[in-house]
PDB file of N, CA and C in Angstrom:
ATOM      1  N   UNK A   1       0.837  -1.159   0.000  1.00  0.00           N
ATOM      2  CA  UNK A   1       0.000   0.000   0.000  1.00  0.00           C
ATOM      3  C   UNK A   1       0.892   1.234   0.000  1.00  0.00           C
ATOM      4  N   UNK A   2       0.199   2.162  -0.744  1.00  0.00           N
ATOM      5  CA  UNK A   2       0.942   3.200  -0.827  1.00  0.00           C
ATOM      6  C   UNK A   2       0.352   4.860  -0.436  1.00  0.00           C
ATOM      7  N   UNK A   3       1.181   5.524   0.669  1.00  0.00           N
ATOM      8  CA  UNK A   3       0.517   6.755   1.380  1.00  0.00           C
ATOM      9  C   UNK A   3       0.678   7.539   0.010  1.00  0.00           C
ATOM     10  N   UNK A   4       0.200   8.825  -0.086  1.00  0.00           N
ATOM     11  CA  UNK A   4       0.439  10.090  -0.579  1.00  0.00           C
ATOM     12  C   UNK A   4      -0.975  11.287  -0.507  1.00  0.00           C
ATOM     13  N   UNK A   5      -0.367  12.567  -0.177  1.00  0.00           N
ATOM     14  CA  UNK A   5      -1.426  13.317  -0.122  1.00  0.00           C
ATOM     15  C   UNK A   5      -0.922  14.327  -1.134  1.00  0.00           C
ATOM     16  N   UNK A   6      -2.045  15.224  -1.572  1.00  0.00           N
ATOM     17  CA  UNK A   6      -2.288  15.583  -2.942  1.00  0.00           C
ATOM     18  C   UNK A   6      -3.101  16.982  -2.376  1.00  0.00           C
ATOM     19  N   UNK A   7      -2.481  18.458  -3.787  1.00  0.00           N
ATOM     20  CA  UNK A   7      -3.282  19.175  -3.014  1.00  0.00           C
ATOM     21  C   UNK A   7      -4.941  19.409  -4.463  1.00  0.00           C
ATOM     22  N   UNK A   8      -5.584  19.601  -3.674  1.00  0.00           N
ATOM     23  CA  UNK A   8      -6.553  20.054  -5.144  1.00  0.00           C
ATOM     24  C   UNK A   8      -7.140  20.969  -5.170  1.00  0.00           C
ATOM     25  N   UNK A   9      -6.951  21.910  -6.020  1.00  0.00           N
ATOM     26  CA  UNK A   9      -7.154  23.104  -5.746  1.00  0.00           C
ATOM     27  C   UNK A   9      -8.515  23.992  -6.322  1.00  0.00           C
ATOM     28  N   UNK A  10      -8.898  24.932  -5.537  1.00  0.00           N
ATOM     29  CA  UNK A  10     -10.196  25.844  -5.932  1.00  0.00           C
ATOM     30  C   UNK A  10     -10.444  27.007  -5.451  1.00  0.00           C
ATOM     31  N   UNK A  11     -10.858  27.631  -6.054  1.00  0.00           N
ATOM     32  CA  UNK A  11     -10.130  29.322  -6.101  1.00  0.00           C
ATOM     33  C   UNK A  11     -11.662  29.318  -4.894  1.00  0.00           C
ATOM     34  N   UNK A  12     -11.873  29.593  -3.949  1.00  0.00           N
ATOM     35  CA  UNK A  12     -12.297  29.487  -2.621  1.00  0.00           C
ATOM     36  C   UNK A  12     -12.288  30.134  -1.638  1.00  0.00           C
ATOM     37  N   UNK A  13     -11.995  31.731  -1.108  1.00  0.00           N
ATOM     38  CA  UNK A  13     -11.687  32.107  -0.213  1.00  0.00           C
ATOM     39  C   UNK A  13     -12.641  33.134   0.554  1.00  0.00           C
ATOM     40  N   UNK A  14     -14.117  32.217   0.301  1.00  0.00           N
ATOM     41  CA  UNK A  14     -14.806  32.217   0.941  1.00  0.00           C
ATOM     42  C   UNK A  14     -15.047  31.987   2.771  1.00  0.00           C
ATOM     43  N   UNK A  15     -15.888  32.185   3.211  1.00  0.00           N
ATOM     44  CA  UNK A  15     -16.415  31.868   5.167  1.00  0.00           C
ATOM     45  C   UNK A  15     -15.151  31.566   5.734  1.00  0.00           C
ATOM     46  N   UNK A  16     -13.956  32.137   5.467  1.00  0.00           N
ATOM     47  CA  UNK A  16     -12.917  31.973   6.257  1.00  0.00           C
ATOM     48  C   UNK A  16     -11.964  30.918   6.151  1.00  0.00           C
ATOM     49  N   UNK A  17     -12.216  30.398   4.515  1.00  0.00           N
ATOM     50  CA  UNK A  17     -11.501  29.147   4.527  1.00  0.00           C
ATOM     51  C   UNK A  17      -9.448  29.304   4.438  1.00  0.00           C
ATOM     52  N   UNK A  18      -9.188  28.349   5.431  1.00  0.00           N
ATOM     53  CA  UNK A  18      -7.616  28.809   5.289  1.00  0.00           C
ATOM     54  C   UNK A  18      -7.303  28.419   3.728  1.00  0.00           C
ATOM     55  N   UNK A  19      -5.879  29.519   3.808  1.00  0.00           N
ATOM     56  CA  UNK A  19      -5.108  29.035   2.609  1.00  0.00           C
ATOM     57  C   UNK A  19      -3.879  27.504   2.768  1.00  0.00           C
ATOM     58  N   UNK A  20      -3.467  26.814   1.902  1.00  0.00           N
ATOM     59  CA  UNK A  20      -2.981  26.211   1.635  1.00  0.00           C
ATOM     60  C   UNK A  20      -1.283  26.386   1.981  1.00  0.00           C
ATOM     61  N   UNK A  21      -0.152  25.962   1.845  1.00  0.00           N
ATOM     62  CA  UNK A  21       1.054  26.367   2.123  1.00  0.00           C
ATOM     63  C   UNK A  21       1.788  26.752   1.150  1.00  0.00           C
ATOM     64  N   UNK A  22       0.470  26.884  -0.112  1.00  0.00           N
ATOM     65  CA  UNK A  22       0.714  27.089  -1.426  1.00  0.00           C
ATOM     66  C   UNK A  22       0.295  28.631  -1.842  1.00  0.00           C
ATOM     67  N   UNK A  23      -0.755  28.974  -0.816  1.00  0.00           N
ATOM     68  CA  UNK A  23      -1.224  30.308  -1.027  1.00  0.00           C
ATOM     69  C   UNK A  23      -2.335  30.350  -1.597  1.00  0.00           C
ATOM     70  N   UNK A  24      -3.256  28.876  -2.160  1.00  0.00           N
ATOM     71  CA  UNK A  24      -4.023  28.927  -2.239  1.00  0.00           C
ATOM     72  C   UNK A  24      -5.141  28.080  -1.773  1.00  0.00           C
ATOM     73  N   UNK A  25      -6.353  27.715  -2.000  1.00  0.00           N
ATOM     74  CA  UNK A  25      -7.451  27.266  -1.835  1.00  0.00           C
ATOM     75  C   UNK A  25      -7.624  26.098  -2.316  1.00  0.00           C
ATOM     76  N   UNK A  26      -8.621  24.932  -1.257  1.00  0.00           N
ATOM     77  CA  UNK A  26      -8.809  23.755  -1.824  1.00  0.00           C
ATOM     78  C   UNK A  26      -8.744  22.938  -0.740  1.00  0.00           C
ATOM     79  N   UNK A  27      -8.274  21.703  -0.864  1.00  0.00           N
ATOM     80  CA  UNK A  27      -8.456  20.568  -0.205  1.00  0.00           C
ATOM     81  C   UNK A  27      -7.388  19.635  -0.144  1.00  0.00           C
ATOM     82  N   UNK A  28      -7.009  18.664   1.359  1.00  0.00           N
ATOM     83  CA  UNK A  28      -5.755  17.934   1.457  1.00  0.00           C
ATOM     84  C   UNK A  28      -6.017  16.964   1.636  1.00  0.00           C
ATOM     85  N   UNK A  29      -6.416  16.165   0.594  1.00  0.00           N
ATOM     86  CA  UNK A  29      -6.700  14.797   1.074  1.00  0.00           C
ATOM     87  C   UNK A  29      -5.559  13.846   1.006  1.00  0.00           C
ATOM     88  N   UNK A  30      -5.381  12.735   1.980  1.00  0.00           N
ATOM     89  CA  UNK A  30      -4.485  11.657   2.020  1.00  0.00           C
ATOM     90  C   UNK A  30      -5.056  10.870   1.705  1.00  0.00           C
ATOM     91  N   UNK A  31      -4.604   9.702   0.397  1.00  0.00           N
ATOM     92  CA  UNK A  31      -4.736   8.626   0.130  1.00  0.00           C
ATOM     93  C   UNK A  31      -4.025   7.554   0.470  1.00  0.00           C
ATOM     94  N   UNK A  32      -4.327   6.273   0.233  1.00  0.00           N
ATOM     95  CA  UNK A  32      -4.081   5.209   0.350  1.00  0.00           C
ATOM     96  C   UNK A  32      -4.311   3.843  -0.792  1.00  0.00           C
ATOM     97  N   UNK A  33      -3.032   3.778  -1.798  1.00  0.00           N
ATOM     98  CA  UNK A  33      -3.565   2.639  -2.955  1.00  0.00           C
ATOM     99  C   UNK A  33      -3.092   1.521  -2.508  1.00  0.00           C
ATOM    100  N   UNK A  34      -3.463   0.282  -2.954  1.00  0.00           N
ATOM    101  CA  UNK A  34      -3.072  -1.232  -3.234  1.00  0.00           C
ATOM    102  C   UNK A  34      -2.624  -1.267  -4.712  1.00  0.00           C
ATOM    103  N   UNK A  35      -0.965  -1.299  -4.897  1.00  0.00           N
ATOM    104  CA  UNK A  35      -0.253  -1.907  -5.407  1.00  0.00           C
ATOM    105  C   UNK A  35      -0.886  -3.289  -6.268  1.00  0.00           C
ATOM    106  N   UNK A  36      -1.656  -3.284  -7.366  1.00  0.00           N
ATOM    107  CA  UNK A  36      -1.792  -4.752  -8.157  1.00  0.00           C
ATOM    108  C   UNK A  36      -1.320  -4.237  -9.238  1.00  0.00           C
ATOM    109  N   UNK A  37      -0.692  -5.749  -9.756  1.00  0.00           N
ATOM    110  CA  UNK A  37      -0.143  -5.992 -11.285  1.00  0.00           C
ATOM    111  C   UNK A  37      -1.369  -5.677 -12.338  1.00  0.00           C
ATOM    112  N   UNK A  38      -2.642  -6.099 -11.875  1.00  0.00           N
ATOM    113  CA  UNK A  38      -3.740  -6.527 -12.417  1.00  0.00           C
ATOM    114  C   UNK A  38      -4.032  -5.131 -12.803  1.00  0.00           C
ATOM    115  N   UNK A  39      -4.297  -4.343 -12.450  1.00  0.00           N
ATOM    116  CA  UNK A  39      -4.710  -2.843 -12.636  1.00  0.00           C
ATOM    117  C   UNK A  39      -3.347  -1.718 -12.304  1.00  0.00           C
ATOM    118  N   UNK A  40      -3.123  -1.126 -13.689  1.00  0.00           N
ATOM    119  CA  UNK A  40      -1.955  -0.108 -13.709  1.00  0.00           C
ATOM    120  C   UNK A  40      -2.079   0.767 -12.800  1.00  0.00           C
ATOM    121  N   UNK A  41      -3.373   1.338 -12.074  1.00  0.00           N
ATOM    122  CA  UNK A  41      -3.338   2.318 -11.530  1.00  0.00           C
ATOM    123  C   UNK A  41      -3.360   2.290  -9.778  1.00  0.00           C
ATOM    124  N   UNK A  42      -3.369   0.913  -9.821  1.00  0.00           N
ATOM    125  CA  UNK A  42      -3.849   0.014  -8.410  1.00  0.00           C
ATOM    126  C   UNK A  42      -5.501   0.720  -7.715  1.00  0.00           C
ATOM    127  N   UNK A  43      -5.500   0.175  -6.619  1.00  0.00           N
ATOM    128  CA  UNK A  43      -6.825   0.219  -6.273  1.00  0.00           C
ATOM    129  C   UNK A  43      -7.105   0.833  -5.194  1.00  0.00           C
ATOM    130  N   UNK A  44      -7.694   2.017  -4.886  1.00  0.00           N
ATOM    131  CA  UNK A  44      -8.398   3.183  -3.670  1.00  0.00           C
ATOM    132  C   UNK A  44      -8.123   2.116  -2.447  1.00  0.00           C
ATOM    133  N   UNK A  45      -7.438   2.115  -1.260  1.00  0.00           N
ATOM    134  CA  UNK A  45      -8.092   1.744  -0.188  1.00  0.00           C
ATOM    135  C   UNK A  45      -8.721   2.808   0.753  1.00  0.00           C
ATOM    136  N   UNK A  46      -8.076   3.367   0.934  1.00  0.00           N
ATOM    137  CA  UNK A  46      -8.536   4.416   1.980  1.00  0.00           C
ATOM    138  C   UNK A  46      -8.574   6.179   1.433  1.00  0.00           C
ATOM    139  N   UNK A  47      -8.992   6.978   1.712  1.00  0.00           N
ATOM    140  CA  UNK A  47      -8.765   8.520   1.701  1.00  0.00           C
ATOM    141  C   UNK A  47      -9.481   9.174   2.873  1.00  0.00           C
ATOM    142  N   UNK A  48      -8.805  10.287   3.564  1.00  0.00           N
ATOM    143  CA  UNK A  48      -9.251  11.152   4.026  1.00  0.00           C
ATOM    144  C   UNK A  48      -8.633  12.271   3.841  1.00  0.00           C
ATOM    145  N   UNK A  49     -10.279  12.975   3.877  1.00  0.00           N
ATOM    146  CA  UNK A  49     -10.227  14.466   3.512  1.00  0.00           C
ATOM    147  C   UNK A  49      -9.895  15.492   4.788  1.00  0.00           C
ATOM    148  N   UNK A  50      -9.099  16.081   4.062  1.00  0.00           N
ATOM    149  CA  UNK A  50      -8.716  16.861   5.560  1.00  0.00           C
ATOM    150  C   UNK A  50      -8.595  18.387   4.860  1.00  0.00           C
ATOM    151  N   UNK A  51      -9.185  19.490   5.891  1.00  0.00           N
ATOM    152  CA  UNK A  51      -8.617  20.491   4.992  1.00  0.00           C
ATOM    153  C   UNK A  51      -7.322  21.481   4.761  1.00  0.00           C
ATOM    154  N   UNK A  52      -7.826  22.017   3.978  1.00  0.00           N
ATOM    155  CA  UNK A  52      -6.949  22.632   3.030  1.00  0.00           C
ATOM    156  C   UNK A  52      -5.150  22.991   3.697  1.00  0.00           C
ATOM    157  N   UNK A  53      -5.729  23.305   5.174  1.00  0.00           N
ATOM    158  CA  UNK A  53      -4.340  23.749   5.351  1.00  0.00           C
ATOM    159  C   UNK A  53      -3.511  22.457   6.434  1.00  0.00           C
ATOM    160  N   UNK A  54      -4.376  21.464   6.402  1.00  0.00           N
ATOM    161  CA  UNK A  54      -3.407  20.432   6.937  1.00  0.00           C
ATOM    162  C   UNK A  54      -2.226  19.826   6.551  1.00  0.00           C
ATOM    163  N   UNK A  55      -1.275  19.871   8.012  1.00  0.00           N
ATOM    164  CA  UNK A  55      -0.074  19.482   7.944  1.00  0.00           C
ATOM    165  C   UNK A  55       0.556  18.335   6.910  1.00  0.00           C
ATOM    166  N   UNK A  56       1.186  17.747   5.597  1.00  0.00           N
ATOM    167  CA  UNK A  56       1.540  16.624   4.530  1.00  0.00           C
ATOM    168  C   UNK A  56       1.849  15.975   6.040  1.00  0.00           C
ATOM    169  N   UNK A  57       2.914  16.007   6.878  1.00  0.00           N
ATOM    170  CA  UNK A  57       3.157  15.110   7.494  1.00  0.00           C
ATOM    171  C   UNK A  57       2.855  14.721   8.975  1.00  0.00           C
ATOM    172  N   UNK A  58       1.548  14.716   8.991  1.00  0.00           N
ATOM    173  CA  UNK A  58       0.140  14.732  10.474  1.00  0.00           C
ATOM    174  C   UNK A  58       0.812  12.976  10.381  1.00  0.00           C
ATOM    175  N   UNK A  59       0.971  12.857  11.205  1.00  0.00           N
ATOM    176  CA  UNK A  59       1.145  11.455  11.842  1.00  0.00           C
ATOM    177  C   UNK A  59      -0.040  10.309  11.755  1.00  0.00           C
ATOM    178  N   UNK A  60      -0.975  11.635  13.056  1.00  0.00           N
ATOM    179  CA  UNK A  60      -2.273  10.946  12.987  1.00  0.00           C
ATOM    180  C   UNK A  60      -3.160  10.989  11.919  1.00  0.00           C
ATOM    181  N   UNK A  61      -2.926  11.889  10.832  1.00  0.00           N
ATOM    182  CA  UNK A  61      -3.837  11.268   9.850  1.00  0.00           C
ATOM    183  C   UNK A  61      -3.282  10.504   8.790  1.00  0.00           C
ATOM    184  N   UNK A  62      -2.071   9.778   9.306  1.00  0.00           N
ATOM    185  CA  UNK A  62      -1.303   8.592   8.508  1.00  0.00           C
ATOM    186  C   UNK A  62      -1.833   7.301   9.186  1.00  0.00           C
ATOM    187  N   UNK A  63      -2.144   7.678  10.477  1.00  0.00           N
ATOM    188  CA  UNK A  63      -2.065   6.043  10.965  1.00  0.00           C
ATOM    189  C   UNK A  63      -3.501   6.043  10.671  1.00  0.00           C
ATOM    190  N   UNK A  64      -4.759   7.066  10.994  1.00  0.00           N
ATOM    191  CA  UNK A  64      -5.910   7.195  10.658  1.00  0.00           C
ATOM    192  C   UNK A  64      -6.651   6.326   8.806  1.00  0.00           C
ATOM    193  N   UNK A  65      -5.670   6.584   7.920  1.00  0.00           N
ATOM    194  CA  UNK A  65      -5.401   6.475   6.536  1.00  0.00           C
ATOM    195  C   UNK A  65      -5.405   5.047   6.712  1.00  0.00           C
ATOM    196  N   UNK A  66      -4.402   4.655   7.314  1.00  0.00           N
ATOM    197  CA  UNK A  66      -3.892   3.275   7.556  1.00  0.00           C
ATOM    198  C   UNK A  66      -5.214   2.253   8.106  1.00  0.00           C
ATOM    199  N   UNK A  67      -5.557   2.824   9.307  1.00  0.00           N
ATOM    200  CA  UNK A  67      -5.965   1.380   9.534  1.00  0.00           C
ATOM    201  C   UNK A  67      -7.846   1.328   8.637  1.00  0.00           C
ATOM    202  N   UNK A  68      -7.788   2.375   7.859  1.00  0.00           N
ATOM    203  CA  UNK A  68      -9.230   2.647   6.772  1.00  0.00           C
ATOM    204  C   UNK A  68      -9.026   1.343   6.163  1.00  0.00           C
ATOM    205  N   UNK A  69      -7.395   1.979   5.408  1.00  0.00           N
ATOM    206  CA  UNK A  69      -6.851   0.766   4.423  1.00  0.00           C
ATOM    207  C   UNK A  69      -6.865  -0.648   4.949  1.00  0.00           C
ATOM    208  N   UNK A  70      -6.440  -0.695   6.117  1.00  0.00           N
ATOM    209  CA  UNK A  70      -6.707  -2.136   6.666  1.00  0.00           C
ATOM    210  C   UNK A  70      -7.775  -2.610   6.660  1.00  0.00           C
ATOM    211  N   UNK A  71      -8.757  -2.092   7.081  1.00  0.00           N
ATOM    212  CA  UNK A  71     -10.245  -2.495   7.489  1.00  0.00           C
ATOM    213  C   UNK A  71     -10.971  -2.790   5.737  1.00  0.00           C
ATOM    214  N   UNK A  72     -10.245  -2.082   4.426  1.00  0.00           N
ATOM    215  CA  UNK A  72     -10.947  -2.277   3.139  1.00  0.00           C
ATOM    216  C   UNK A  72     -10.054  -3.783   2.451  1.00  0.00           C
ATOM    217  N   UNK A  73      -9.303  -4.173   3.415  1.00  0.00           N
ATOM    218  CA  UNK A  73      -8.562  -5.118   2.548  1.00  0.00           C
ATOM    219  C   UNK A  73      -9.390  -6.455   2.913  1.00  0.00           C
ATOM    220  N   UNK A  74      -9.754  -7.713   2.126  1.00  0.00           N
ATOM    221  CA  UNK A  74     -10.796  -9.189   2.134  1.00  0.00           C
ATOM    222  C   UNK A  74      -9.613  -9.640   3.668  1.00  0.00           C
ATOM    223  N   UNK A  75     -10.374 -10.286   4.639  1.00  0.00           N
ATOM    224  CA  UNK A  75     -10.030 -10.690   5.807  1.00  0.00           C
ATOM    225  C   UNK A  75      -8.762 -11.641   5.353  1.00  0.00           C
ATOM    226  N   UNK A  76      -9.079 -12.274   4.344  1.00  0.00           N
ATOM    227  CA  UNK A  76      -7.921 -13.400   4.247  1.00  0.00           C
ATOM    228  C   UNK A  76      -6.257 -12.526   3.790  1.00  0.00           C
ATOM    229  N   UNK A  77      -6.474 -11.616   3.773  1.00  0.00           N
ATOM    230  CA  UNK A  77      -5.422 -10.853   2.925  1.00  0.00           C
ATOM    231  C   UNK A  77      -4.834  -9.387   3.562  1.00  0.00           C
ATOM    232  N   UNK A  78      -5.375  -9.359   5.213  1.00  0.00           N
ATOM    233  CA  UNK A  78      -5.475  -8.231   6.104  1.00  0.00           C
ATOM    234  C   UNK A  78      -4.030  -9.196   6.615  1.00  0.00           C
ATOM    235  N   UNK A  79      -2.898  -8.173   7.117  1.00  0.00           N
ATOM    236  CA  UNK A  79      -2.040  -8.262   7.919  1.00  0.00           C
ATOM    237  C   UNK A  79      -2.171  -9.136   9.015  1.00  0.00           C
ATOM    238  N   UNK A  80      -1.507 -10.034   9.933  1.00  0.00           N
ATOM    239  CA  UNK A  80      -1.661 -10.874  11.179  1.00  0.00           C
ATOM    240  C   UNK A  80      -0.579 -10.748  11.707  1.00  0.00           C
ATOM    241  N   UNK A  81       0.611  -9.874  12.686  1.00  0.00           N
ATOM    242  CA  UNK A  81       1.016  -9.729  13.328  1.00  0.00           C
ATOM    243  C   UNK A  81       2.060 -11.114  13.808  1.00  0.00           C
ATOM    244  N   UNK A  82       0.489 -11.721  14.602  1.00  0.00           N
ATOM    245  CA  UNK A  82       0.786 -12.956  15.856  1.00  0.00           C
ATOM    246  C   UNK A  82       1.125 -14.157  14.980  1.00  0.00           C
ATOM    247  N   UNK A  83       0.843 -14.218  13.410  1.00  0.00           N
ATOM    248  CA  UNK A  83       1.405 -15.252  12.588  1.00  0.00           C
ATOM    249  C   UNK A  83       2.783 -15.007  11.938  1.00  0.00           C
ATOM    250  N   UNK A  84       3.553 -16.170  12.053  1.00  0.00           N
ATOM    251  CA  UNK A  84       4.968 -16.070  11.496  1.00  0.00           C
ATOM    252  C   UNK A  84       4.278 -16.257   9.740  1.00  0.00           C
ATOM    253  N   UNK A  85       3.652 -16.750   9.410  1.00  0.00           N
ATOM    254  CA  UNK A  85       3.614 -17.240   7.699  1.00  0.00           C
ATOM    255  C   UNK A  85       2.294 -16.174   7.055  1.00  0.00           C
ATOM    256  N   UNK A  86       1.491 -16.011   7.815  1.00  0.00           N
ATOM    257  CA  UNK A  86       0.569 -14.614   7.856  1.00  0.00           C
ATOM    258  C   UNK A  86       0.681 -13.933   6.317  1.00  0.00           C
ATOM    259  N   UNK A  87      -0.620 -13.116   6.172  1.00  0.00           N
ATOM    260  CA  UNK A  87      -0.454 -12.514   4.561  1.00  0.00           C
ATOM    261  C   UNK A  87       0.548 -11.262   4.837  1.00  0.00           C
ATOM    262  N   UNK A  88       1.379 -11.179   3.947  1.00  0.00           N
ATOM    263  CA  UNK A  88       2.977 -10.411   4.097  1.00  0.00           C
ATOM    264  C   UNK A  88       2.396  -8.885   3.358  1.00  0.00           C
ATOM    265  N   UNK A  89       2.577  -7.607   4.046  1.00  0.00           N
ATOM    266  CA  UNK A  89       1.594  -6.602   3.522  1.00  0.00           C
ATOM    267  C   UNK A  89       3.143  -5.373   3.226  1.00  0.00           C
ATOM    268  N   UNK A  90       3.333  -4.457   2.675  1.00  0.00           N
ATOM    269  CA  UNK A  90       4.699  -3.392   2.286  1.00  0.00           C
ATOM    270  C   UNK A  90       3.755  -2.565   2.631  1.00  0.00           C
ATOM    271  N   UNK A  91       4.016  -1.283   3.171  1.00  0.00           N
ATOM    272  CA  UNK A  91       3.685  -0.007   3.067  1.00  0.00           C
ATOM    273  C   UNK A  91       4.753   1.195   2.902  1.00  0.00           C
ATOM    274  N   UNK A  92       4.575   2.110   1.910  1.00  0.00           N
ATOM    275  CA  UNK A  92       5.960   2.967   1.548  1.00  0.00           C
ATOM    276  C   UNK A  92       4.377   4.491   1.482  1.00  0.00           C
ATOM    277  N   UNK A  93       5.367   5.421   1.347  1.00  0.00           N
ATOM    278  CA  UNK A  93       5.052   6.797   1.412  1.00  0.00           C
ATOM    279  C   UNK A  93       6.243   7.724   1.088  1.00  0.00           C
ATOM    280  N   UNK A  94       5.572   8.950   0.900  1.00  0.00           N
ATOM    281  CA  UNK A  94       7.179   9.944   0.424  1.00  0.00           C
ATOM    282  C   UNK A  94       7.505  10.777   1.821  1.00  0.00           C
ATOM    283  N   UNK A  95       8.515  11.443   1.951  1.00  0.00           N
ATOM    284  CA  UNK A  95       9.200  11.641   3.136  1.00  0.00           C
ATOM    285  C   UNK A  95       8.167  11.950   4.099  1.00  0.00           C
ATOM    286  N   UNK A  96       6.536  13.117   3.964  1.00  0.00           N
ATOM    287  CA  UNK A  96       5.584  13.466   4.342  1.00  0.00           C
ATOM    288  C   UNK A  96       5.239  12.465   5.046  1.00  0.00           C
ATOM    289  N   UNK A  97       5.176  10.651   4.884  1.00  0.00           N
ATOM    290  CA  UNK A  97       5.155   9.701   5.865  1.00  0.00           C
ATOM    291  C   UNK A  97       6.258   8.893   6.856  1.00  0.00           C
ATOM    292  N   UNK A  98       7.352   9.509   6.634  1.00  0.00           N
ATOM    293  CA  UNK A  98       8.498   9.163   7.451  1.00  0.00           C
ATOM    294  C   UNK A  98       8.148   9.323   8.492  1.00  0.00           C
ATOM    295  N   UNK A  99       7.583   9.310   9.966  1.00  0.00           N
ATOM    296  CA  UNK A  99       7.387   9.517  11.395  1.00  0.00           C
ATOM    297  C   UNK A  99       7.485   9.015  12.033  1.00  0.00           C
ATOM    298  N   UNK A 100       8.214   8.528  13.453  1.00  0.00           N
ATOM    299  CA  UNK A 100       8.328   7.394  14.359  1.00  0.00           C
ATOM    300  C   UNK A 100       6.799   6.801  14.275  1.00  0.00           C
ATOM    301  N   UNK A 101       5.658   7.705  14.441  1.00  0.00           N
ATOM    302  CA  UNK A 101       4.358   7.448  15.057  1.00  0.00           C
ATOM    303  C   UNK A 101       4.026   6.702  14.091  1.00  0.00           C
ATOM    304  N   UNK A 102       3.997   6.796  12.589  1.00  0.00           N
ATOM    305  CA  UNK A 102       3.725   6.026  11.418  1.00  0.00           C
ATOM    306  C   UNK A 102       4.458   4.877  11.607  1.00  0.00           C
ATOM    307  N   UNK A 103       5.407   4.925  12.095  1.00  0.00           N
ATOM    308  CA  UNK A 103       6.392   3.505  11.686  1.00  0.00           C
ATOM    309  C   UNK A 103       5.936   2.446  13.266  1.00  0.00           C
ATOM    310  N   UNK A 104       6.089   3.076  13.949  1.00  0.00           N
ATOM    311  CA  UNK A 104       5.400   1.858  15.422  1.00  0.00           C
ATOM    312  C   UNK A 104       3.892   1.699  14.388  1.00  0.00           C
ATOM    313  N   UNK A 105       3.158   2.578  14.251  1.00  0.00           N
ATOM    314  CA  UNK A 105       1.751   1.970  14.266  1.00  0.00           C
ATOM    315  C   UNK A 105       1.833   0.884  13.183  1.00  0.00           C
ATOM    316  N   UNK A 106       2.717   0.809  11.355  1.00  0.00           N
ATOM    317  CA  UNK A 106       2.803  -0.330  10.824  1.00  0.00           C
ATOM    318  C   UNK A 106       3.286  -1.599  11.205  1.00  0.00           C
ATOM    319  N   UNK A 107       4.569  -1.430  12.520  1.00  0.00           N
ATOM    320  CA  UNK A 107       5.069  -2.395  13.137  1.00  0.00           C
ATOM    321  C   UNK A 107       4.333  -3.239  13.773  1.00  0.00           C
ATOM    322  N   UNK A 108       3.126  -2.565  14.559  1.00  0.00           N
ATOM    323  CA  UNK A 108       2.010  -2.854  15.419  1.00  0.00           C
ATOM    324  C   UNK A 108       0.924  -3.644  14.896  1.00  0.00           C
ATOM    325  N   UNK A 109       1.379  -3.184  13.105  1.00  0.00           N
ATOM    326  CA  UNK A 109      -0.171  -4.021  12.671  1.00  0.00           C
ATOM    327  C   UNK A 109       0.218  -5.548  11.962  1.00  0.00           C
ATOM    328  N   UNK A 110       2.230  -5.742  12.219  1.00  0.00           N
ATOM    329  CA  UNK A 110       2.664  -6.594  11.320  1.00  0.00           C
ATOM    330  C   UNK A 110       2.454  -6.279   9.705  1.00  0.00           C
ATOM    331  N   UNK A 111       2.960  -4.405   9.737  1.00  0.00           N
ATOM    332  CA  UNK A 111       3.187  -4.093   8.234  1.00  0.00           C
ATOM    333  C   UNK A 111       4.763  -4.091   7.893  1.00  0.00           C
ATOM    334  N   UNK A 112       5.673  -4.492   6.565  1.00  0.00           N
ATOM    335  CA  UNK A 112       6.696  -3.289   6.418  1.00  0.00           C
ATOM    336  C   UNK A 112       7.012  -2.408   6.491  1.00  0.00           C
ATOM    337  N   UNK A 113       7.736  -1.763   6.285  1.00  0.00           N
ATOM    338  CA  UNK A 113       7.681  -0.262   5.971  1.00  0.00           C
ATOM    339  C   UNK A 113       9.121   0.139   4.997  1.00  0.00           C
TER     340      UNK A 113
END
């Protein structure tokens, strides 16, 4: 699975909405894809929308992201920790997910990183 947040932008500066770290308007959502061969573009697990002027590298809305993604993956194919042979899961992100807090919580769920 793979983190990344994205900004999207809309000229907006309406009811007080903050600006961006860009200077402008819009929305910060963090995603979450599944990596398949099967589909070039892989597949949505998780997103949250957060706004516009939230921090790329919020911890908590990495591990938040995370366990979405966990909870959308078929039970047989969700991470198991307490099993040595268990379904084997990677998670990568760009520096914005580098955080101790990100990295215990994948350790915790029996992810890579």
């Amino acid at each position: 699975m793979h983190f990344d947040a994205t900004l999207l932008t809309a000229h907006s500066d309406k009811e007080d909405a903050p600006p961006t770290w860009k200077k402008s308007f819009g929305c910060h959502p963090l995603l979450c894809y599944l990596d398949r061969p099967d589909i070039s573009c892989g597949e949505a697990l998780s997103r949250l929308l957060r706004p516009e002027n939230a921090g790329s590298n919020t911890a908590a809305d990495h591990v938040a992201a995370l366990d979405l993604a966990i909870a959308s993956l078929p039970k047989d194919t969700r991470p198991r920790p307490d099993e040595v042979d268990g379904p084997k899961v990677m998670a990568s992100a760009d520096s914005a997910g580098a955080t101790n807090v990100l990295a215990a919580a994948l350790r915790a769920r029996g992810i890579g990183f």
